[in-house]
Protein backbone atom coordinates (compact mmCIF):
# COMPACT_ATOMS: atom_id res chain seq x y z
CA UNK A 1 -10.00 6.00 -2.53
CA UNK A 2 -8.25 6.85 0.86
CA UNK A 3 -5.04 8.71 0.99
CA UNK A 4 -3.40 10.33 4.06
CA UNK A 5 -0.62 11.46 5.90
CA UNK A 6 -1.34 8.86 8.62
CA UNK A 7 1.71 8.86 10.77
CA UNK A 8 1.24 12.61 10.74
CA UNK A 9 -3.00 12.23 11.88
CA UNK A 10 -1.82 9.99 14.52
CA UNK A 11 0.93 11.66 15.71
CA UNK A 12 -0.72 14.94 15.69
CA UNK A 13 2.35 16.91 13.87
CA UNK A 14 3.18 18.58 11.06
CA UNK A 15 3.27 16.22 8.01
CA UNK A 16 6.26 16.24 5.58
CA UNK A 17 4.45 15.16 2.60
CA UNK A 18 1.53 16.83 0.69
CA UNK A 19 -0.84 15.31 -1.43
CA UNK A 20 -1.94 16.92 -4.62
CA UNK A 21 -5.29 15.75 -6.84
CA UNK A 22 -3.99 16.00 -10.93
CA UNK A 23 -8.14 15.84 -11.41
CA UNK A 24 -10.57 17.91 -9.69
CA UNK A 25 -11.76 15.60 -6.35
CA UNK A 26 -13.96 15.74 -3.46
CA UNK A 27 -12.40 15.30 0.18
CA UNK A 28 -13.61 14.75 3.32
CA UNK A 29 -11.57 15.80 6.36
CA UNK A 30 -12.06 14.96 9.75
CA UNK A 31 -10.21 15.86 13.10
CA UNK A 32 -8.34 13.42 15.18
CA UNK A 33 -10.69 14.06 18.04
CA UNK A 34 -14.04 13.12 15.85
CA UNK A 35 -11.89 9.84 14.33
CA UNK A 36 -11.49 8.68 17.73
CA UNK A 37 -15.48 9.50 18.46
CA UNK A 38 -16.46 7.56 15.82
CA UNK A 39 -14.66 3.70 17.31
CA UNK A 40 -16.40 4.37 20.28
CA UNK A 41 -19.81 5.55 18.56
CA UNK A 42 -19.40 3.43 15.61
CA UNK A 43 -17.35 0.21 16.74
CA UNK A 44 -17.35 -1.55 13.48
CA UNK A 45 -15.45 1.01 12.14
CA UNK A 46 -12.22 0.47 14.22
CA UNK A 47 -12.46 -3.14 12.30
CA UNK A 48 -13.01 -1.26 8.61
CA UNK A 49 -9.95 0.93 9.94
CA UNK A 50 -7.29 -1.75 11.13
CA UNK A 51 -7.88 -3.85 8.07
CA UNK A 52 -7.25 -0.85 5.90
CA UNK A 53 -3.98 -0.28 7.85
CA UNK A 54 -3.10 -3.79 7.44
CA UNK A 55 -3.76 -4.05 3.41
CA UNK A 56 -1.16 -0.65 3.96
CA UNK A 57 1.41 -2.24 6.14
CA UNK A 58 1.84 -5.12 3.95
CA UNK A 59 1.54 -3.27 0.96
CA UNK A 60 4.40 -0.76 2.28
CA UNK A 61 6.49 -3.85 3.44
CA UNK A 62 6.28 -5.45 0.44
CA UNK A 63 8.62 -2.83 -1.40
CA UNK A 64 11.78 -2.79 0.37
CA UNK A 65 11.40 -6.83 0.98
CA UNK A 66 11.28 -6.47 -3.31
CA UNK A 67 14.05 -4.53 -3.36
CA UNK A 68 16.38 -6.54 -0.95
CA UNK A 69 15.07 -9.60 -1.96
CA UNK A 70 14.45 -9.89 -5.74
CA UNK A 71 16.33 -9.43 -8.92
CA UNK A 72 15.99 -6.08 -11.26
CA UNK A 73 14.06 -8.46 -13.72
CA UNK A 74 11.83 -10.05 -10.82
CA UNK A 75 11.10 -6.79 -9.29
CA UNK A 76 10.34 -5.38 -13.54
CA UNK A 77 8.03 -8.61 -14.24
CA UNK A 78 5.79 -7.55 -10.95
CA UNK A 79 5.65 -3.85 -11.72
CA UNK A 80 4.09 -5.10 -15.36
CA UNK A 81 1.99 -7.76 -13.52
CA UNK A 82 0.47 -5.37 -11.06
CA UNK A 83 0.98 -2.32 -11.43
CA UNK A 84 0.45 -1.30 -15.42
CA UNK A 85 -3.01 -3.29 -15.81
């Protein structure tokens, strides 16, 4: 599983978020400068990396188009669908 601050890593600042295991975890952390190393040493990774973002982006735009979009009863008939399995 992959969780980040992204916009943070990118950006280079401070995040506002934290992230918190409830089980005990392993984690691998890598500096901005080594990320970037690895596209150029490793170029099949910028393609594992930019679909990841993409399943995100959509994911993440999905929510708000839910909420704008779709009716309380729509939006409770997904969250059982997907979400409690």
């Amino acid at each position: 599983m992959f969780t980040d601050a992204y916009d943070s890593f990118i950006s280079q600042k401070p995040s506002r978020h934290s992230i918190e295991t409830i089980d005990d975890c392993q984690m691998l952390a890598i500096p901005y400068t080594a990320f970037q190393e690895l596209f150029i040493e490793f170029p099949k990774m910028n393609e594992f990396v930019r679909k990841v973002l993409e399943e995100r982006f959509v994911s993440l735009h999905e929510l708000p188009t839910s909420q704008l979009l779709d009716s309380p009863e729509e939006r409770y008939l997904d969250l059982q669908k997907t979400r409690l399995n």
